[in-house]
Each structure stands twice: as structure tokens, then as C-alpha cells.
N, C-alpha and C. Protein backbone atom coordinates (compact mmCIF):
# COMPACT_ATOMS: atom_id res chain seq x y z
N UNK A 1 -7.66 -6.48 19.50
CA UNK A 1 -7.35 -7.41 18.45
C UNK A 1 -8.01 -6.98 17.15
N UNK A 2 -7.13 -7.11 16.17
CA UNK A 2 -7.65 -6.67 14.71
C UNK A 2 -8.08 -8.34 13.90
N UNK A 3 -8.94 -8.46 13.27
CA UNK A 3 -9.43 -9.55 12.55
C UNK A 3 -9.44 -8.81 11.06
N UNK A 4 -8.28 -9.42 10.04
CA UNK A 4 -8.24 -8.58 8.92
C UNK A 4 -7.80 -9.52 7.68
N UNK A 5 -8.73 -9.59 6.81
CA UNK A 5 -8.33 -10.44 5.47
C UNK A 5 -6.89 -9.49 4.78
N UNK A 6 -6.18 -10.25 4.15
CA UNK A 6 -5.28 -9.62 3.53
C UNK A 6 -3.98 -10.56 3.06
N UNK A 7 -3.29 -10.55 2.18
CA UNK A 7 -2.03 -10.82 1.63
C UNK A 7 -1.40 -11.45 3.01
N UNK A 8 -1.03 -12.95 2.67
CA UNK A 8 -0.17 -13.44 3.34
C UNK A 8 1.80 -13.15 2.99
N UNK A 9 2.42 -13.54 4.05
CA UNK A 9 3.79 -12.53 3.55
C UNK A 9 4.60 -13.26 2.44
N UNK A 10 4.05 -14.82 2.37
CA UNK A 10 4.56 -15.77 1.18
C UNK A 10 3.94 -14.45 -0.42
N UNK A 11 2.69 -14.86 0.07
CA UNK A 11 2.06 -14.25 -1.68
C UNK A 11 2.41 -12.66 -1.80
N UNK A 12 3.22 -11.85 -0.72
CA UNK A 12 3.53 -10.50 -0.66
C UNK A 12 5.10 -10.32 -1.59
N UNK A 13 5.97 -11.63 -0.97
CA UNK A 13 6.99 -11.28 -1.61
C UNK A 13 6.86 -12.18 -2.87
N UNK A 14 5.66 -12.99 -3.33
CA UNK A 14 5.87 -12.98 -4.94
C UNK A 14 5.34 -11.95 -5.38
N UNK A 15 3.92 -11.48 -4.94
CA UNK A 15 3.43 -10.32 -5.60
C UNK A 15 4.39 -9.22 -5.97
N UNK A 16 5.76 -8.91 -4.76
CA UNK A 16 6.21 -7.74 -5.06
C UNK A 16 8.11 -8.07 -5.92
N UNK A 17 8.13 -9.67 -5.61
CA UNK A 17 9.76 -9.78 -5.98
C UNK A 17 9.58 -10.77 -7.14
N UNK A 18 8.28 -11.06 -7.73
CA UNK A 18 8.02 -11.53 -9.16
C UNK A 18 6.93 -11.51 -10.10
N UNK A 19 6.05 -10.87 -9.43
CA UNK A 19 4.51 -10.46 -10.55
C UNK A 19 4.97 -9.17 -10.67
N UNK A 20 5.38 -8.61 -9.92
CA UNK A 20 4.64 -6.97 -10.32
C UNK A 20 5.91 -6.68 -11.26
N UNK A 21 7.27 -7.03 -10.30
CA UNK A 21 8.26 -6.33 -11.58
C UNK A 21 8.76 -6.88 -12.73
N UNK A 22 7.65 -7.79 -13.21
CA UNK A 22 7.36 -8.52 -14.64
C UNK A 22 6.77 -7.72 -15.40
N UNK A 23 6.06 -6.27 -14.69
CA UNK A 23 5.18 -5.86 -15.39
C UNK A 23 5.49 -3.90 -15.40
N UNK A 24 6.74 -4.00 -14.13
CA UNK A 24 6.98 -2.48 -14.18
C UNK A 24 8.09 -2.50 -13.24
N UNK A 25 8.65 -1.13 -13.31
CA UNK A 25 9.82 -1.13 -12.31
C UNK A 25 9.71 -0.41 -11.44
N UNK A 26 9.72 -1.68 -9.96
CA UNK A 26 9.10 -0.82 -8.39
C UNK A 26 9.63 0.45 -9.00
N UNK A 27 11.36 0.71 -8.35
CA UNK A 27 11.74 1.74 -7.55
C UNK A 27 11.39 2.75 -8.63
N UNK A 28 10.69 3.00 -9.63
CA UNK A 28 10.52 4.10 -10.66
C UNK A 28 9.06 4.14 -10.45
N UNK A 29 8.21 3.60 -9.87
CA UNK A 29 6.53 3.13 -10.03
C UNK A 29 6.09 3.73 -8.62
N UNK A 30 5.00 3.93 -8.79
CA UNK A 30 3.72 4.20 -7.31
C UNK A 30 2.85 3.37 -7.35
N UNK A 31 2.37 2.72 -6.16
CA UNK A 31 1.81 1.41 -5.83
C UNK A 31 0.32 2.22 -5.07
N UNK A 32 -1.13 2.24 -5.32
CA UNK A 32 -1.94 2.23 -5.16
C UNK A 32 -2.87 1.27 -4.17
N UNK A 33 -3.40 1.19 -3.17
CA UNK A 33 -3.72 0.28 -2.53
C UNK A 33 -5.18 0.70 -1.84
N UNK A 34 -6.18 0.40 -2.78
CA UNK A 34 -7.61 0.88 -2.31
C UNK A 34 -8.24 -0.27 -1.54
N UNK A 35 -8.79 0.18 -0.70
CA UNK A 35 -9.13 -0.53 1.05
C UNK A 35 -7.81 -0.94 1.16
N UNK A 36 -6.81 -0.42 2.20
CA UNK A 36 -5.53 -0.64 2.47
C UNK A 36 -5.71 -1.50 3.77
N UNK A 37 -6.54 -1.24 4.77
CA UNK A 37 -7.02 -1.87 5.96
C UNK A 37 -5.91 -1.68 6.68
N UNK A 38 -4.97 -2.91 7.05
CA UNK A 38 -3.61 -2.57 8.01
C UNK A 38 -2.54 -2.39 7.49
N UNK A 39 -2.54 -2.39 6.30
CA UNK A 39 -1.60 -1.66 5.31
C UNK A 39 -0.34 -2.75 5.11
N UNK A 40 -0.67 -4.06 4.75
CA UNK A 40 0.39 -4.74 4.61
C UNK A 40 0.84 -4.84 3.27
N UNK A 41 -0.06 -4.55 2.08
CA UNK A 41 0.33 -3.98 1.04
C UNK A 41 1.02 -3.28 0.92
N UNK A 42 1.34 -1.77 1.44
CA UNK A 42 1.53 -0.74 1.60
C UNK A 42 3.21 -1.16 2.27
N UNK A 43 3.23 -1.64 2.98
CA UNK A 43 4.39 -1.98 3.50
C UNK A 43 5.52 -2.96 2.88
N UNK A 44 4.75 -4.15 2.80
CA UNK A 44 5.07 -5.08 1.37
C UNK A 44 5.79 -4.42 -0.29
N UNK A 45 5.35 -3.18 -0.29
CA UNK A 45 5.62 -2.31 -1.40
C UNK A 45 6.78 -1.29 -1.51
N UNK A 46 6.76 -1.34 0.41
CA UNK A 46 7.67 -0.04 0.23
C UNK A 46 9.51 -1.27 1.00
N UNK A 47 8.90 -2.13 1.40
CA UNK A 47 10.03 -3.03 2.06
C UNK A 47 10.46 -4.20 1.37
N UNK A 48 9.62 -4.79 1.13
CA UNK A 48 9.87 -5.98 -0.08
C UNK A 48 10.07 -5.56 -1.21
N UNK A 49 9.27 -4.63 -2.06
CA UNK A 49 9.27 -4.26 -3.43
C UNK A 49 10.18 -3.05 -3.97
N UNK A 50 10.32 -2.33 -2.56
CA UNK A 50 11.48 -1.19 -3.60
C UNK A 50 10.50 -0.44 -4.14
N UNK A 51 9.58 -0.20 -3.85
CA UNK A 51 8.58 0.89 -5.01
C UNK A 51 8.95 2.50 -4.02
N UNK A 52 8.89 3.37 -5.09
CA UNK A 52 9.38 4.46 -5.12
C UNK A 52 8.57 5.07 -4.04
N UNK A 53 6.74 4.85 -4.38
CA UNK A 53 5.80 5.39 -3.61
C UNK A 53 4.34 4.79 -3.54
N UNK A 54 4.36 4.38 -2.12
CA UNK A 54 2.70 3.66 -1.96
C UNK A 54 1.86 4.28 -1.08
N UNK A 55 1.02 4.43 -1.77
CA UNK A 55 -0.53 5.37 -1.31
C UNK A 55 -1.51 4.59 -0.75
N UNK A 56 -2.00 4.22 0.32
CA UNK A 56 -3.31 3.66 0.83
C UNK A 56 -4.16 4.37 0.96
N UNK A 57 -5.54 3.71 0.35
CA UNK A 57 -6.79 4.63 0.48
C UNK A 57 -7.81 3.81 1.44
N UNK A 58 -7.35 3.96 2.49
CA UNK A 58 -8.74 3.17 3.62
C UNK A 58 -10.25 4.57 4.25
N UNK A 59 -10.97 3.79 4.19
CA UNK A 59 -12.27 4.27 4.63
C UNK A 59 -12.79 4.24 5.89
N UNK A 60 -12.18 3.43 6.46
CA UNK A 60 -12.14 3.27 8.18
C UNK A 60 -11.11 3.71 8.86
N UNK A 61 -11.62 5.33 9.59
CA UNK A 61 -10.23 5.47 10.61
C UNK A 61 -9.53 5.05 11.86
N UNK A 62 -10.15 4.13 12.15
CA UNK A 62 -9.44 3.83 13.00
C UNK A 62 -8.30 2.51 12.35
N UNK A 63 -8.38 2.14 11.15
CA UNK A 63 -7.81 1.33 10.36
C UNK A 63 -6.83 2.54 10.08
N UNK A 64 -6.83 3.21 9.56
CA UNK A 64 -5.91 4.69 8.94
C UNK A 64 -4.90 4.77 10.30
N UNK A 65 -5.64 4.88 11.19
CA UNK A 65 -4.60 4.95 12.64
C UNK A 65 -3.31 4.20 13.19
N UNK A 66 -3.59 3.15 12.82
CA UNK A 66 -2.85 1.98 12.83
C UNK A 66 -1.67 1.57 11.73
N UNK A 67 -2.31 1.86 10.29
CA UNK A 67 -1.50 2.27 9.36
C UNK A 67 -0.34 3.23 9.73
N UNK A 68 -1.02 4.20 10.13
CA UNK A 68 -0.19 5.54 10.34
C UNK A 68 1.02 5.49 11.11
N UNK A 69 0.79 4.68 12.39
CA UNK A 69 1.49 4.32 13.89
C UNK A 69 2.23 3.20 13.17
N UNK A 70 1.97 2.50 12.29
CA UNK A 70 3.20 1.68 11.91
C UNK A 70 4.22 2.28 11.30
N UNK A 71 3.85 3.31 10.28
CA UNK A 71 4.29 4.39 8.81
C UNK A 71 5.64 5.30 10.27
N UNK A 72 5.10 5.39 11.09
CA UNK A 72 6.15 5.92 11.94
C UNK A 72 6.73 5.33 12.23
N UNK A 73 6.42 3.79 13.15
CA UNK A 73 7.15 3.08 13.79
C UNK A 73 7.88 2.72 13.51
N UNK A 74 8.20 2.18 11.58
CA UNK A 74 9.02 2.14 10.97
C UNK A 74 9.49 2.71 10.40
N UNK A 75 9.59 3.95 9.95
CA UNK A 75 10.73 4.98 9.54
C UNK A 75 9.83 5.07 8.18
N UNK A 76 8.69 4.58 7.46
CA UNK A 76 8.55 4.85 6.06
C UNK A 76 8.10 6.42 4.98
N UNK A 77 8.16 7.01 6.02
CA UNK A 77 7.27 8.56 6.25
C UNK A 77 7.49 8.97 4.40
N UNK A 78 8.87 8.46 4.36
CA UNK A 78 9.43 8.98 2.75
C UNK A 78 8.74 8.22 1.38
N UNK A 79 8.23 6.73 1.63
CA UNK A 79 7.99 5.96 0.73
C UNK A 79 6.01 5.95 1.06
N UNK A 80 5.86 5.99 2.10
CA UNK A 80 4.43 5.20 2.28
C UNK A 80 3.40 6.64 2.43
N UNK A 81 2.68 6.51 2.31
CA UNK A 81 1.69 7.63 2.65
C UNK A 81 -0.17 6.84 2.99
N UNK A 82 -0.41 7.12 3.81
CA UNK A 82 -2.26 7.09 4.06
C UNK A 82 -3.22 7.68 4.22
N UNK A 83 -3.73 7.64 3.32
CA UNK A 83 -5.15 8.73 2.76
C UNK A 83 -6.37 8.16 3.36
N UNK A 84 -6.93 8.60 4.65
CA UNK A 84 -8.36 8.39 5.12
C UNK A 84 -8.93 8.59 4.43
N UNK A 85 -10.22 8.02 3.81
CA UNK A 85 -11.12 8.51 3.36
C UNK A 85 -11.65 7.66 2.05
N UNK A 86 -12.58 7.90 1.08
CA UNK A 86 -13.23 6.99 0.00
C UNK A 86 -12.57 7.31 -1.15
N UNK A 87 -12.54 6.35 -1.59
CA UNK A 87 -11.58 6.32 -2.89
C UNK A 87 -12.17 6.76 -3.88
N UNK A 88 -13.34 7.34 -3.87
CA UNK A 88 -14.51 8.05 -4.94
C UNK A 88 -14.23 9.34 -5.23
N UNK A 89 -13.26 9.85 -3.32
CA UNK A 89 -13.05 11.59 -3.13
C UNK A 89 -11.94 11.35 -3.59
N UNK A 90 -10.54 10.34 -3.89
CA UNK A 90 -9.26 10.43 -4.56
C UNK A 90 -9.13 9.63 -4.97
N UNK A 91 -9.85 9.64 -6.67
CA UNK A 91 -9.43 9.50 -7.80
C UNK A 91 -7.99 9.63 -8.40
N UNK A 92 -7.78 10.88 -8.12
CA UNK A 92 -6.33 11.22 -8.35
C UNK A 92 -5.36 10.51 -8.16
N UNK A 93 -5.38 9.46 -7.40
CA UNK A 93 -4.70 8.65 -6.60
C UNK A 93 -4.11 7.70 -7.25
N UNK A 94 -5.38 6.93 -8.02
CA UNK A 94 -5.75 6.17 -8.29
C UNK A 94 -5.15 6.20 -10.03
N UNK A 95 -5.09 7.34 -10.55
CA UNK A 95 -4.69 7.98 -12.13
C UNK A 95 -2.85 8.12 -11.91
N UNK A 96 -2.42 8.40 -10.56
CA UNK A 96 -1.03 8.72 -10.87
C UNK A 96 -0.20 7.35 -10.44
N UNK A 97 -1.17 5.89 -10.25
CA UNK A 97 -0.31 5.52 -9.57
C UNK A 97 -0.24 4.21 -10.71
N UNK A 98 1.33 3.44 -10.94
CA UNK A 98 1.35 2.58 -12.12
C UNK A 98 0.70 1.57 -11.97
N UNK A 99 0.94 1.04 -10.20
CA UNK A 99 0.00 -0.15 -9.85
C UNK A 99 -1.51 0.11 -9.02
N UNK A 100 -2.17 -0.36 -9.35
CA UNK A 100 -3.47 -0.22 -8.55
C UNK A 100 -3.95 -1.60 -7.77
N UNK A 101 -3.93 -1.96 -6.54
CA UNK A 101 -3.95 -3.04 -6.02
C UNK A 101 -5.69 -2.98 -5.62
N UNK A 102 -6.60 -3.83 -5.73
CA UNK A 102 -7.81 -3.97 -5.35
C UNK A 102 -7.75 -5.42 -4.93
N UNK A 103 -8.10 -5.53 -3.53
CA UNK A 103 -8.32 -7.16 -3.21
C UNK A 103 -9.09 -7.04 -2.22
């Protein structure tokens, strides 16, 4: 069992089907998601939102694992991507992407 704070799927599809594209256009945009945890951001972004490309940066791998095994399970291999590791070592990430999600 996973115990994980995060975006409920009500505040996912306003976040992604009326805040964000008030402010940019998913399918042209990259969605950033530092501590991604189980990656419902990440998913939320690439299924609800239409965004072109979402990057998770989690620090716990066995959190990355799970991400990953979903990123397959559902076919997202093209839209989603997950970066193990501290978001201190990819910066880069963080500079190319239009949205930056921190929660």
C-alpha cells in the first residue's frame, strides 16, 4: 500500500482543463512536476491536459518504479517521461519546461 498526498482527480481536471490553459497551450507546452511521487500530475497532464510533454522529477526510487510501470501500463512512453533523482542534478528540466508544478 502506497500512502501519498497529491492532487485529487476533481482539482486535476480544473488544474489541467481550466487554470493552466488560461495561461498556456497544453498540446504546444511541457509540464514539469518536481517531487512527482505516483505521478498523478504527470498523468493528469498527459491524459486530461493534452500537454505535449511531462517530465517528473522524484527522489525516491521506488516511487520512480511505480511511475514507470504505470508510463507503460498505459501506453504514455511518447508524452510522459521519469527522471529519478534530485531536482538540484536537473535543472535543465526545470528551464525547458513552460509549466513547473511544485506541491
Amino acid at each position: 500500500n502506497f500512502i501519498s498526498h497529491s492532487l485529487s482527480i476533481p482539482e486535476l481536471r480544473f488544474l489541467m482543463s481550466a487554470a493552466l490553459p488560461a495561461v498556456c497551450t497544453p498540446s504546444s507546452s511541457s509540464l514539469c512536476d518536481v517531487g512527482s511521487r505516483l505521478g498523478a500530475v504527470l498523468f493528469g497532464a498527459s491524459i486530461l491536459g493534452g500537454f505535449r510533454h511531462a517530465v517528473g522529477v522524484e527522489f525516491n526510487p521506488d516511487l520512480c518504479k511505480v511511475q514507470e510501470a504505470a508510463v507503460g501500463a498505459f501506453g504514455l512512453e511518447k508524452s510522459v517521461r521519469v527522471v529519478c533523482g534530485d531536482v538540484l542534478d536537473n535543472t535543465q528540466l526545470i528551464a525547458d519546461a513552460q509549466v513547473v508544478v511544485l506541491h
